[in-house]
C-alpha atoms as a PDB file:
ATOM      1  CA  UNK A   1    -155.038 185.607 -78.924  1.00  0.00           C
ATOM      2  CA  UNK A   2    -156.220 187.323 -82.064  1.00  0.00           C
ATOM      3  CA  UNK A   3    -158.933 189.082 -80.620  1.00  0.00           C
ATOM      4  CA  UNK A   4    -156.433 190.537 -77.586  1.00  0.00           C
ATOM      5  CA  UNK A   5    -154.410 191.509 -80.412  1.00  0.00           C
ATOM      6  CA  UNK A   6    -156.900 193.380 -82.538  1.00  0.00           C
ATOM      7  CA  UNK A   7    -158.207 195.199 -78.826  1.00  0.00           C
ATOM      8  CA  UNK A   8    -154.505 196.149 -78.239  1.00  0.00           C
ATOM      9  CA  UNK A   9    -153.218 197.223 -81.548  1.00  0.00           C
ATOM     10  CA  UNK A  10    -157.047 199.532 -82.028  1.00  0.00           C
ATOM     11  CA  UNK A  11    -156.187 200.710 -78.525  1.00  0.00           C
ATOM     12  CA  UNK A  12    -152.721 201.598 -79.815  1.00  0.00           C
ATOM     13  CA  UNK A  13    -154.608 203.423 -82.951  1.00  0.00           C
ATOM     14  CA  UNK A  14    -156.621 205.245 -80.990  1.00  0.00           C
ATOM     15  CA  UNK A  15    -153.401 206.281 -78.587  1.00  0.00           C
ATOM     16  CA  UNK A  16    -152.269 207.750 -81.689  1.00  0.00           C
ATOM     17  CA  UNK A  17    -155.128 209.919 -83.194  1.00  0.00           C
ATOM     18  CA  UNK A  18    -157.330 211.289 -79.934  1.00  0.00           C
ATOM     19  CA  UNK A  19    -154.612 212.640 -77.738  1.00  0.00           C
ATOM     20  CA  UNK A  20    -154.191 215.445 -81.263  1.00  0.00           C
ATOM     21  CA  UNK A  21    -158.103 216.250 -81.122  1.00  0.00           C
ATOM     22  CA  UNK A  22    -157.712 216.818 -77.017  1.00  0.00           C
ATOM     23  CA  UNK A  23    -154.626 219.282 -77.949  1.00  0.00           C
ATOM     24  CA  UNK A  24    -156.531 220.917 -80.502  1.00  0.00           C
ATOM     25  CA  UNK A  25    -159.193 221.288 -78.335  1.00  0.00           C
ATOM     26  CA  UNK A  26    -156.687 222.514 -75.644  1.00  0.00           C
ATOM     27  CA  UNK A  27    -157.899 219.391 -73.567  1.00  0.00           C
ATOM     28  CA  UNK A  28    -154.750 217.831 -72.532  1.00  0.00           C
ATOM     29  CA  UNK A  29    -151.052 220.144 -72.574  1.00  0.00           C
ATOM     30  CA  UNK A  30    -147.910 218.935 -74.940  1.00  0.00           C
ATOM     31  CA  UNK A  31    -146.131 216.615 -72.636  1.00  0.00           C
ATOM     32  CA  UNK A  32    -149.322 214.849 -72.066  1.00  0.00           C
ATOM     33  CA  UNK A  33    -150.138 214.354 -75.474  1.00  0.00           C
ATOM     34  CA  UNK A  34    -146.754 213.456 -76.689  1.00  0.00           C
ATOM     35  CA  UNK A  35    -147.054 210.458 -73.803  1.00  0.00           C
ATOM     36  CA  UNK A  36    -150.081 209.038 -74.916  1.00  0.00           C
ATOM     37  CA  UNK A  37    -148.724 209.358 -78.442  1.00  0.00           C
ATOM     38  CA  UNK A  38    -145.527 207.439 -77.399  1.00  0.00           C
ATOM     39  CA  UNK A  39    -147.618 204.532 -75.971  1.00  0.00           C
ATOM     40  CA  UNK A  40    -149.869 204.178 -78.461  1.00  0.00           C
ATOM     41  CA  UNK A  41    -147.198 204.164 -81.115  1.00  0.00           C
ATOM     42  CA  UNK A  42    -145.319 201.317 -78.978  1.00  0.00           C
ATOM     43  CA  UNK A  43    -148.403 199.452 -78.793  1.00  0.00           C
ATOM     44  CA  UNK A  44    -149.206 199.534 -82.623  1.00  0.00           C
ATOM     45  CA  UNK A  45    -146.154 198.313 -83.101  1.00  0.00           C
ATOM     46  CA  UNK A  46    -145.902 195.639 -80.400  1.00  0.00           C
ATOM     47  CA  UNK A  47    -149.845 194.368 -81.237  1.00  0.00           C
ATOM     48  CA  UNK A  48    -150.420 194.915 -84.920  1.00  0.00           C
ATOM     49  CA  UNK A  49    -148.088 191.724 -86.289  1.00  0.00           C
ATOM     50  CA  UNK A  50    -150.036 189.591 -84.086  1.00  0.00           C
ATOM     51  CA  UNK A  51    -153.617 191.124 -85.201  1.00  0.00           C
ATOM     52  CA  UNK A  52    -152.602 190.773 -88.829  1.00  0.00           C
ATOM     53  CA  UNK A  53    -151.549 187.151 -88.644  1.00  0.00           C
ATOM     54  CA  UNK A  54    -147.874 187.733 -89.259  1.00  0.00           C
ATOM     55  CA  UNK A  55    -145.723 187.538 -85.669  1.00  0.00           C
ATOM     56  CA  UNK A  56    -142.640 186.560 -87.235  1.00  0.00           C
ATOM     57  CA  UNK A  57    -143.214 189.733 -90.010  1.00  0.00           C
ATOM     58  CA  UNK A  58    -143.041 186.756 -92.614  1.00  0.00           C
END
């Protein structure tokens, strides 16, 4: 389960960071990257507790 959640929540990271470096590179339009932003924010936040041990936030 821990290594699902590490995939998922690095997935999530990288959701976040390469959809700006395709927009700067005029790769991918606004609405597209704001989307992939969106879901990769969600999944952070959904996977990350579980990667770091801490489901509960405890």
């Amino acid at each position: 389960m821990a290594v699902l959640a590490r995939i998922a929540a690095l997935a999530g990271l990288a959701l976040v960071v390469v959809p700006a470096g395709l927009y700067l590179g005029a790769d991918v339009g606004k609405s597209s990257m704001q989307s992939m932003m969106l879901a990769g924010t969600v999944l952070w936040f959904i996977a990350a507790p579980f990667w770091n041990g801490r489901p509960g936030g405890d």
